[in-house]
C-alpha atoms as a PDB file:
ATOM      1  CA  UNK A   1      57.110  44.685 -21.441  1.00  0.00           C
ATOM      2  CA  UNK A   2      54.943  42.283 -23.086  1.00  0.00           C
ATOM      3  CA  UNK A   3      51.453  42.254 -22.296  1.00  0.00           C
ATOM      4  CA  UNK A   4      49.143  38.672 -21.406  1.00  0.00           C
ATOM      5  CA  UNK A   5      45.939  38.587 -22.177  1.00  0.00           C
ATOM      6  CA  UNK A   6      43.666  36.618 -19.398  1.00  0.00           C
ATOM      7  CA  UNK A   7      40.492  34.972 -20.098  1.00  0.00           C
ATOM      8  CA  UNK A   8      38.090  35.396 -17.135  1.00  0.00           C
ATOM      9  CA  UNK A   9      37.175  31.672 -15.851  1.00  0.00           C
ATOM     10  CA  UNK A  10      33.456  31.863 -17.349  1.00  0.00           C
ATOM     11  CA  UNK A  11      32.648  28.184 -16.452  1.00  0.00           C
ATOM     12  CA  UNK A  12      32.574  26.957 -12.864  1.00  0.00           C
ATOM     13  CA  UNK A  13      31.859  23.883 -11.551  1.00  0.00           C
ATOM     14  CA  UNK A  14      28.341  24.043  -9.470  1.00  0.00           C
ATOM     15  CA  UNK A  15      29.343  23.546  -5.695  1.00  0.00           C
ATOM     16  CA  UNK A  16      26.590  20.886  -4.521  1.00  0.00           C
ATOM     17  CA  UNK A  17      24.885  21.958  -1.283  1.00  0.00           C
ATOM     18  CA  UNK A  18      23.968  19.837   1.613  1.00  0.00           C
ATOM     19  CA  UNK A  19      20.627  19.331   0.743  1.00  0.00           C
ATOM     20  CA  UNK A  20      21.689  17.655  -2.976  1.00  0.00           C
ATOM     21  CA  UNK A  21      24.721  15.697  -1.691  1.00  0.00           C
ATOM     22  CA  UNK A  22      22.250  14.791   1.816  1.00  0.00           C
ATOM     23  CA  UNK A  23      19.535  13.290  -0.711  1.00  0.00           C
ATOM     24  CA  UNK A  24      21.658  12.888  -4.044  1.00  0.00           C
ATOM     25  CA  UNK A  25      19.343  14.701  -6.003  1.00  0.00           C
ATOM     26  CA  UNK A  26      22.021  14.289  -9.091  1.00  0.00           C
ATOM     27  CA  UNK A  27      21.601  10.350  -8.704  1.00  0.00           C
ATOM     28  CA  UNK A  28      17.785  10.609  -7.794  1.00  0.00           C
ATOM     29  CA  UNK A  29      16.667  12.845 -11.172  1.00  0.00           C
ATOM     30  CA  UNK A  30      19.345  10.653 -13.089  1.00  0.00           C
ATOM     31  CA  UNK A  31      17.449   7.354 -12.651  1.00  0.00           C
ATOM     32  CA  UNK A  32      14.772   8.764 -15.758  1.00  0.00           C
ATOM     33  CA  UNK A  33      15.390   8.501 -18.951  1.00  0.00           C
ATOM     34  CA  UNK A  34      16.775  11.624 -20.510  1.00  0.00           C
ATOM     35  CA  UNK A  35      14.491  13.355 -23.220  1.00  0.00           C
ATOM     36  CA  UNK A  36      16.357  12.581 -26.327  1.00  0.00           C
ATOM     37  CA  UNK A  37      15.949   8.760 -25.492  1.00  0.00           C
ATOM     38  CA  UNK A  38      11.664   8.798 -23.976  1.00  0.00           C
ATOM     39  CA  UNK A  39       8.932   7.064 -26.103  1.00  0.00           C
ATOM     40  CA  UNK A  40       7.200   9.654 -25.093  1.00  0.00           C
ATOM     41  CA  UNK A  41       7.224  12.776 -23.057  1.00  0.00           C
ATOM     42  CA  UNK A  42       4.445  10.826 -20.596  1.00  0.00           C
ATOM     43  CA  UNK A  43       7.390   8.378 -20.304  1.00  0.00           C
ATOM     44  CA  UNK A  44       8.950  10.802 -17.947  1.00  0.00           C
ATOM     45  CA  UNK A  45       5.073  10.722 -15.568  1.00  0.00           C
ATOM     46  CA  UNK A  46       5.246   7.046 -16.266  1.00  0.00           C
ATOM     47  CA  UNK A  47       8.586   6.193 -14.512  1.00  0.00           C
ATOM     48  CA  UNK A  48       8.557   9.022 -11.796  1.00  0.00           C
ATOM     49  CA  UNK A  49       4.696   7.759 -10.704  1.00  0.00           C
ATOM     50  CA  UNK A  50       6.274   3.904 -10.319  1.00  0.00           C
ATOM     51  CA  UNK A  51       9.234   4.916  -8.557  1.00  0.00           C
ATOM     52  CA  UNK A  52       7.320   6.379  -6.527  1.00  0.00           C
ATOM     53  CA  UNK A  53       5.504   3.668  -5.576  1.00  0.00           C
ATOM     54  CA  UNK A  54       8.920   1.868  -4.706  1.00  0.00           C
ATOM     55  CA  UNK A  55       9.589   4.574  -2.478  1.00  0.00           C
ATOM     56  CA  UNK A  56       6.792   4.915  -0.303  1.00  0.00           C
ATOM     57  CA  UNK A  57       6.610   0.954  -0.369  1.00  0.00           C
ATOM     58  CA  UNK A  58       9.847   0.834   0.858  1.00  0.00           C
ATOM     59  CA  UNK A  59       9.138   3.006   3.850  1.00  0.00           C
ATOM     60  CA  UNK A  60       5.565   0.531   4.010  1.00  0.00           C
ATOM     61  CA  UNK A  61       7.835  -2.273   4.382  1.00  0.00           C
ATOM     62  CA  UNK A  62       9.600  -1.157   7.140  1.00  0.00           C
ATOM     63  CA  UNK A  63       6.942   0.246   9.186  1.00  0.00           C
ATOM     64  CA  UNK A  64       4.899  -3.402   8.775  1.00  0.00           C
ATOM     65  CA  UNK A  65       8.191  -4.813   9.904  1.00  0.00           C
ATOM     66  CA  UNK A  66       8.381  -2.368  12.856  1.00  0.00           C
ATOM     67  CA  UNK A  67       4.350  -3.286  13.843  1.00  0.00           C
ATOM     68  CA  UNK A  68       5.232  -6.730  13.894  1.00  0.00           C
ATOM     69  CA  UNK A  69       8.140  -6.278  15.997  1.00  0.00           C
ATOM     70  CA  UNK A  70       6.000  -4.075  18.312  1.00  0.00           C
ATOM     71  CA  UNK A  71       3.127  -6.751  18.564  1.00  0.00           C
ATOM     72  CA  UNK A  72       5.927  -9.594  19.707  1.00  0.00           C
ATOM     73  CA  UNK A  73       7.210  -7.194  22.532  1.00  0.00           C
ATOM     74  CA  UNK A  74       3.860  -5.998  23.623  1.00  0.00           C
ATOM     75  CA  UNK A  75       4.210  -2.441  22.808  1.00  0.00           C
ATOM     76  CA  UNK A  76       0.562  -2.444  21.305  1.00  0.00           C
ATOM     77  CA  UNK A  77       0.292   1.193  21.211  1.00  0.00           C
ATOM     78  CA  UNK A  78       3.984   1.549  18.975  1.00  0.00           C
ATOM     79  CA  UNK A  79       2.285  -1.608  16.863  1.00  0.00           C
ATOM     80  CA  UNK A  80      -0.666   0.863  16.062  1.00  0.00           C
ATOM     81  CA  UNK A  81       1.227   4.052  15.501  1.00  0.00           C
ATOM     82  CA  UNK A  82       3.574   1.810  12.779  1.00  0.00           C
ATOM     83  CA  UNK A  83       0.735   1.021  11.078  1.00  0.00           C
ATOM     84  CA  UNK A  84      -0.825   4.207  11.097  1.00  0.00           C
ATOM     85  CA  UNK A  85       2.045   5.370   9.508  1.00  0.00           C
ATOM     86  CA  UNK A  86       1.871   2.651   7.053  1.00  0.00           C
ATOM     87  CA  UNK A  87      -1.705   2.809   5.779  1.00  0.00           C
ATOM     88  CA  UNK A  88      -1.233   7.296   5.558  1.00  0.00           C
ATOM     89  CA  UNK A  89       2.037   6.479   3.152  1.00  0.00           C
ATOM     90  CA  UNK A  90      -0.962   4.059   0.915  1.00  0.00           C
ATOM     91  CA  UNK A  91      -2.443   7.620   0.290  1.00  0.00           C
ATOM     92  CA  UNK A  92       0.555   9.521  -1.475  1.00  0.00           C
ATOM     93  CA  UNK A  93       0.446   6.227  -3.691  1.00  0.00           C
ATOM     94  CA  UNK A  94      -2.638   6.389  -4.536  1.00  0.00           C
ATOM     95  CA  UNK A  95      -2.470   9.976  -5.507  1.00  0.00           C
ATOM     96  CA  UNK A  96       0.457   9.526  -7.486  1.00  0.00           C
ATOM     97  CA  UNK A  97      -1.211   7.074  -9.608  1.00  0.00           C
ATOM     98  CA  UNK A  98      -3.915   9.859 -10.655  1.00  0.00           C
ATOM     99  CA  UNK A  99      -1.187  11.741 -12.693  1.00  0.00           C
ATOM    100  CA  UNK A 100      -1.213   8.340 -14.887  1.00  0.00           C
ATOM    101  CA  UNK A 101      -4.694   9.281 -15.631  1.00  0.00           C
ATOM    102  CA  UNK A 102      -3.682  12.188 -17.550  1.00  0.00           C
ATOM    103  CA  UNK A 103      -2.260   9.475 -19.990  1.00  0.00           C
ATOM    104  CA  UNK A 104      -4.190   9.176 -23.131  1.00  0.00           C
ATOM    105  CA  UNK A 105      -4.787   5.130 -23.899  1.00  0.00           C
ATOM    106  CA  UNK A 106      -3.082   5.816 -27.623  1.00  0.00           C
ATOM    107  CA  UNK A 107      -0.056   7.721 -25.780  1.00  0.00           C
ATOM    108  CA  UNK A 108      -0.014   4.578 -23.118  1.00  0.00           C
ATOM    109  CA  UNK A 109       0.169   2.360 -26.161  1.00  0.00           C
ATOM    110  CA  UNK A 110       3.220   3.846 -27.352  1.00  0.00           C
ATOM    111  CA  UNK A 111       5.087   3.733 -23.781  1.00  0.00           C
ATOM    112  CA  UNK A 112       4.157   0.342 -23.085  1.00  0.00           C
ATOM    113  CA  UNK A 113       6.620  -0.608 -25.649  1.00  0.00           C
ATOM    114  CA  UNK A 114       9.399   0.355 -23.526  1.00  0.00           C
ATOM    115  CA  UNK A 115       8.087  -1.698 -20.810  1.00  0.00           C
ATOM    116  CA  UNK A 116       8.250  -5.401 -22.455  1.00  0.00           C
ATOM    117  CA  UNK A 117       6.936  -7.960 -20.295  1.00  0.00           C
ATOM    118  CA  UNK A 118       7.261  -5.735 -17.377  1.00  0.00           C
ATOM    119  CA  UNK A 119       4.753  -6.226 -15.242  1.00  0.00           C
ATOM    120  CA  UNK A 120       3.360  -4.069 -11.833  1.00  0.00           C
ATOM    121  CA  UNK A 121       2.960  -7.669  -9.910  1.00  0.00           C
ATOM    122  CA  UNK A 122       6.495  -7.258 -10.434  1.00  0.00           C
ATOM    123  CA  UNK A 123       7.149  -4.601  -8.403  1.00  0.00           C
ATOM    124  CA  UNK A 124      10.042  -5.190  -6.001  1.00  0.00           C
ATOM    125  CA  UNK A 125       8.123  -3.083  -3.178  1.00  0.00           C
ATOM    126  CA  UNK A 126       4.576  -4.680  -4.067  1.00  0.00           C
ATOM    127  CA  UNK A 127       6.079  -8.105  -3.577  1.00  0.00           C
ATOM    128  CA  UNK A 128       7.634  -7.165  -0.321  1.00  0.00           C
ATOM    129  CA  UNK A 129       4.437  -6.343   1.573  1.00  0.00           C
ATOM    130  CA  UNK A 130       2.933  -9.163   0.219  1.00  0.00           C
ATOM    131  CA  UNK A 131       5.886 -10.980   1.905  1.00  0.00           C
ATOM    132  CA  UNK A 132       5.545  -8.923   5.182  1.00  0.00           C
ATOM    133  CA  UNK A 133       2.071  -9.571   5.636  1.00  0.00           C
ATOM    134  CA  UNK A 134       2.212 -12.809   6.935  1.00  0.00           C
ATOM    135  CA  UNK A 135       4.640 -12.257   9.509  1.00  0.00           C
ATOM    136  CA  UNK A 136       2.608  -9.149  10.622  1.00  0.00           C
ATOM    137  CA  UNK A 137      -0.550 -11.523  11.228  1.00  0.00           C
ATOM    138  CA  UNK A 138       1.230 -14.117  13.215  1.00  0.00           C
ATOM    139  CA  UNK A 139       2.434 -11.724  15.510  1.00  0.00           C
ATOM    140  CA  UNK A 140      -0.925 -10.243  15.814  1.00  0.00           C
ATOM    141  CA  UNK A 141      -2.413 -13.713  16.771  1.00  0.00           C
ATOM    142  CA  UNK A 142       0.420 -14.168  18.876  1.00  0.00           C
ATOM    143  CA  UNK A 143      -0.736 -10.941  20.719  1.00  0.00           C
ATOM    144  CA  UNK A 144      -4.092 -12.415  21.020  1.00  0.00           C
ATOM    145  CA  UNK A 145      -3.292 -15.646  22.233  1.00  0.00           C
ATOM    146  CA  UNK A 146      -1.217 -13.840  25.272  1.00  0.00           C
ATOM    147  CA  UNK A 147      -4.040 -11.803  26.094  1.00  0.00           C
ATOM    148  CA  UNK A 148      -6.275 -14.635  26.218  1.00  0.00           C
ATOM    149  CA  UNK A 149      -9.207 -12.920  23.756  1.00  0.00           C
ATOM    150  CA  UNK A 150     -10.094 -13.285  20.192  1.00  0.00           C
ATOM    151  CA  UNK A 151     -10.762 -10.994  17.665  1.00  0.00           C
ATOM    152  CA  UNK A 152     -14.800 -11.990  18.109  1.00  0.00           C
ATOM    153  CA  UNK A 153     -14.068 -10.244  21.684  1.00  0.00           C
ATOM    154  CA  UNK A 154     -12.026  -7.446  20.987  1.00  0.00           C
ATOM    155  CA  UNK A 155     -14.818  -6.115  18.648  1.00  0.00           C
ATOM    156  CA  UNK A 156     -17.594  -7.162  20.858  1.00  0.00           C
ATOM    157  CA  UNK A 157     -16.135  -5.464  23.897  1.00  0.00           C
ATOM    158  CA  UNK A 158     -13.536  -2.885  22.150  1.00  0.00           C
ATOM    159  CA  UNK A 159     -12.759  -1.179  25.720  1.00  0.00           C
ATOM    160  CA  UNK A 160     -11.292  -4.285  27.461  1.00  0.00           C
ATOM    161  CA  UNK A 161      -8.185  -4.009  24.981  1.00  0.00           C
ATOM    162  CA  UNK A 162      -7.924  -0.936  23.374  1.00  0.00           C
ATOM    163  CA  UNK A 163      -4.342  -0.629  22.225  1.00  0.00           C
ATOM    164  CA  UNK A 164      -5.246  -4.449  20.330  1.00  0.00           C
ATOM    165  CA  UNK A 165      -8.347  -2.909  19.200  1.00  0.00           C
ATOM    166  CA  UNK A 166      -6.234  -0.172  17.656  1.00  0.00           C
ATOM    167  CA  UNK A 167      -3.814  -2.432  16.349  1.00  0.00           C
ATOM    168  CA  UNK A 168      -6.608  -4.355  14.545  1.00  0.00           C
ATOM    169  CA  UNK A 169      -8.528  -1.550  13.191  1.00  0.00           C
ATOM    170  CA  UNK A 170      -4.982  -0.104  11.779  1.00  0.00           C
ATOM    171  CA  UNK A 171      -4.900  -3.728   9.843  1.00  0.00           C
ATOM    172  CA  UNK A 172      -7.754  -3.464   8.661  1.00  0.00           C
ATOM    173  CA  UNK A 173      -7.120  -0.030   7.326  1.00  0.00           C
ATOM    174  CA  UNK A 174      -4.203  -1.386   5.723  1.00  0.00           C
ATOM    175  CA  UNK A 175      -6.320  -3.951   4.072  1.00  0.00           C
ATOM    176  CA  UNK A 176      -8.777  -2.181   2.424  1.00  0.00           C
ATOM    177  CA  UNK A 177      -6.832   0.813   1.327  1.00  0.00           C
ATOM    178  CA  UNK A 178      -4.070  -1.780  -0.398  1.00  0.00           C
ATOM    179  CA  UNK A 179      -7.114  -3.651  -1.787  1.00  0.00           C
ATOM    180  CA  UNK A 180      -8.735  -0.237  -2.858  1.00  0.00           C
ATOM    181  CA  UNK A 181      -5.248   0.481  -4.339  1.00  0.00           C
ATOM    182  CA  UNK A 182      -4.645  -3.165  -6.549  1.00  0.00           C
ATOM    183  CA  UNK A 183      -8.825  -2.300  -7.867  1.00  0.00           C
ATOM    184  CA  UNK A 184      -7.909   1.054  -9.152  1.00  0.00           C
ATOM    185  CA  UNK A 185      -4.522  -0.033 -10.628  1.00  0.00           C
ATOM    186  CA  UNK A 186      -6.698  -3.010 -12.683  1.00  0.00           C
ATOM    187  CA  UNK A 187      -9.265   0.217 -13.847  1.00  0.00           C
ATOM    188  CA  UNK A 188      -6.156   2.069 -14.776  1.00  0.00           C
ATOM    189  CA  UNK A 189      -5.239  -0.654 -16.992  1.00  0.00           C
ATOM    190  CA  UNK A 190      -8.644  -1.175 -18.180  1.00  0.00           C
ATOM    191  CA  UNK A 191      -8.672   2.975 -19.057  1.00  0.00           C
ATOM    192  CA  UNK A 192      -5.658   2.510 -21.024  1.00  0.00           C
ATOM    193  CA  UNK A 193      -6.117  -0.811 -22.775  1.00  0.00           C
ATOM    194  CA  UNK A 194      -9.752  -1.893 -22.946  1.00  0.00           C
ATOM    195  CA  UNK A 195     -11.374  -4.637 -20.491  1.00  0.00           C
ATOM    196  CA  UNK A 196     -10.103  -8.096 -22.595  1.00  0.00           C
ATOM    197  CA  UNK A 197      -6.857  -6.998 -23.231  1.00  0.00           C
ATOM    198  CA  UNK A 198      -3.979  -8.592 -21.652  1.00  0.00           C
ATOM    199  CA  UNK A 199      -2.197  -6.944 -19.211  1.00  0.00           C
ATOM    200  CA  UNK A 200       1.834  -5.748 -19.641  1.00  0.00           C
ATOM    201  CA  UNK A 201       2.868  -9.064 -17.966  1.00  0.00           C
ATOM    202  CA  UNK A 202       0.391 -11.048 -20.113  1.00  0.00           C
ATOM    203  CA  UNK A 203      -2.136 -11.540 -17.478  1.00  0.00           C
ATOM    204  CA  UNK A 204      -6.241 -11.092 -18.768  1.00  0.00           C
ATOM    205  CA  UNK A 205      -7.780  -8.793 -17.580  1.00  0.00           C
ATOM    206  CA  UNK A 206     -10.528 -10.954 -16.561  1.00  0.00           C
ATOM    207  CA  UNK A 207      -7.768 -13.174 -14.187  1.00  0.00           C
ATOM    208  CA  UNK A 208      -5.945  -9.498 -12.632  1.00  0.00           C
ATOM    209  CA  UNK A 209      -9.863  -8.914 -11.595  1.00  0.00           C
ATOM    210  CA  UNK A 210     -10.214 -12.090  -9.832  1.00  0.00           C
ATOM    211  CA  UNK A 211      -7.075 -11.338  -7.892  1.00  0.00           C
ATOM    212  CA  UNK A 212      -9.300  -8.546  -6.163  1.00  0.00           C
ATOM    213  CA  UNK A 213     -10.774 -11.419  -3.891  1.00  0.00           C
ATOM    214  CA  UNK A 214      -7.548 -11.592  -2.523  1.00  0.00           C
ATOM    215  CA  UNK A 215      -7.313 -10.028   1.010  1.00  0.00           C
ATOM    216  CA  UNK A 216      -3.684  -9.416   3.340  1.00  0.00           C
ATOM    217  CA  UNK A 217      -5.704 -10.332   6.299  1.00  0.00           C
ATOM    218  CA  UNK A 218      -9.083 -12.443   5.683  1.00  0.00           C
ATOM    219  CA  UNK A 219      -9.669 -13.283   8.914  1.00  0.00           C
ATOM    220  CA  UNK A 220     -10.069  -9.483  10.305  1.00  0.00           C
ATOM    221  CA  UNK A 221     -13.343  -9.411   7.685  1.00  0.00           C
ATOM    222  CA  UNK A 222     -14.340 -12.955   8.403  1.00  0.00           C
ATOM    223  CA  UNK A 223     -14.042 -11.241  12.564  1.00  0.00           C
ATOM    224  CA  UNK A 224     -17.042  -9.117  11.051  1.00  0.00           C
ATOM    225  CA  UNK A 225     -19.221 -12.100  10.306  1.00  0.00           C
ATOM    226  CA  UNK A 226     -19.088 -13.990  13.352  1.00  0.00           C
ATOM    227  CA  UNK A 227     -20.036 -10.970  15.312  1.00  0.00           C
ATOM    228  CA  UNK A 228     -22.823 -10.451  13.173  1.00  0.00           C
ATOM    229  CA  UNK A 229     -23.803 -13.821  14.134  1.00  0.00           C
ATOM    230  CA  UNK A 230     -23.148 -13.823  17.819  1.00  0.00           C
ATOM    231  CA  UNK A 231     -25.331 -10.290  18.266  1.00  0.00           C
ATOM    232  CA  UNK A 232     -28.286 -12.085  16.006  1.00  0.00           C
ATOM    233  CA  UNK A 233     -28.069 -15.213  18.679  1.00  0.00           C
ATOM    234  CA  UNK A 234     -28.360 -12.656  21.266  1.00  0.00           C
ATOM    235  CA  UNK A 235     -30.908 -11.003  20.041  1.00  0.00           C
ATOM    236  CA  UNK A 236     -32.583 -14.195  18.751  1.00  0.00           C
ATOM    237  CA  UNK A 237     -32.368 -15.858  21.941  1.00  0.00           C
ATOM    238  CA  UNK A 238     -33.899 -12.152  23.951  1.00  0.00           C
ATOM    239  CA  UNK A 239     -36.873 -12.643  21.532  1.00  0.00           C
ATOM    240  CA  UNK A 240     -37.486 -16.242  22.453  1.00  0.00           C
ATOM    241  CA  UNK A 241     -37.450 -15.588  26.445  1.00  0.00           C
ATOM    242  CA  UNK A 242     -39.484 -11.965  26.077  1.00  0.00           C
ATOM    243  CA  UNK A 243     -42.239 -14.293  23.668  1.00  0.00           C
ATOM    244  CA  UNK A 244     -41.992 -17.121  26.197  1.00  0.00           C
ATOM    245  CA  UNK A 245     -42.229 -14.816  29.437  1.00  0.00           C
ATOM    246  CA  UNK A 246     -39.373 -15.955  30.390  1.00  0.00           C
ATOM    247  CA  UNK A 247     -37.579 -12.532  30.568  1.00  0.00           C
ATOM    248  CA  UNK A 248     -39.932 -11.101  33.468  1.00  0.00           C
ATOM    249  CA  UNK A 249     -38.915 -11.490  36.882  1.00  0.00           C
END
């Protein structure tokens, strides 16, 4: 009787649960560069933080898109809740973008290499709220225009539409925090490469800080002024009939 000898089966394939195969985690932490082939090991911060950013813009994207759907139909309320959603998802950006901070300015020098002419105006997801942002104001004014107000009104009087109200504050939220975000991405890139260098894409510094002028939704700030002005009037023309006597009965 001749005798086999069996090898025990030492190397198994790893069964993929639900959760990797629901999210494909294996194609998700595949889209890095593998160690043997980084700059640097910040390379590894460097792409994670920026697809990151394409991630949570996507979601952005869709939730401007949803707002401005809303606004059309008249579902105010759903308008305001999209972009709620949309100007909270600004805020895991911005954090992310603090880990780039732990980047030393010699160590940055050494990934930018790898990134060319890339440039962050670039960015697929950047690009596409830019793109969305019209669309979003139109069908805010188109709101306005069927309730017969203005924005002047609306802030003047914020109880006689208060789901528009909402709707514009959210916007405005959206505004600033983008606008906050774009001012601390140009500091980044003045922390890592000085204030007259040229930026990754070949922009000055000195023209990427002029593009911080640049607002989604101007006339929500410009809303601001004229109110100013209207309450001064007011108040201008109270003075003039209390001097003139005009104000006692």
């Amino acid at each position: 009787m001749s005798s086999t000898t069996q090898t025990p089966h030492t190397s198994r394939q790893r069964r993929e649960t639900m959760y990797e195969r629901y999210l494909r985690t294996d194609e998700l932490l595949d889209l890095q560069k593998p160690a043997d082939e980084r700059l640097h090991p910040d390379e590894l911060t460097f792409q994670v933080v920026h697809q990151t950013f394409e991630l949570w813009w996507k979601m952005t994207v869709q939730q401007l898109r949803l707002a401005t759907e809303q606004l059309g139909s008249g579902s105010y309320g759903e308008a305001a809740r999209a972009l709620r959603r949309a100007v909270s998802a600004q805020g895991v950006v911005s954090q992310a973008m603090r880990q780039l901070e732990f980047v030393s300015p010699a160590d940055f020098l050494v990934i930018r290499t790898g990134l060319g002419d890339g440039s962050g105006a670039d960015s697929p997801g950047f690009r596409a709220i830019l793109r969305a942002a019209p669309d979003l104001w139109d069908a805010f004014e188109g709101a306005l225009n069927r309730e017969q107000t203005t924005l002047v009104d609306i802030y003047a009087a914020p109880q006689t539409h208060p789901a528009l109200y909402d709707c514009a504050e959210q916007l405005t939220d959206f505004d600033e925090i983008f606008h906050v975000f774009r001012a601390a991405h140009l500091k980044l890139a003045q922390r890592n490469l000085g204030l007259q260098a040229t930026g990754t894409g070949g922009t000055p510094m000195e023209m990427l800080a002029r593009t911080l002028g640049d607002l989604l939704f101007p006339s929500l700030w410009e809303a601001r002024d004229a109110l100013l002005a209207r309450v001064q009037a007011q108040q201008g023309s109270t003075d003039l009939s209390n001097a003139t006597g005009h104000g006692n009965s």
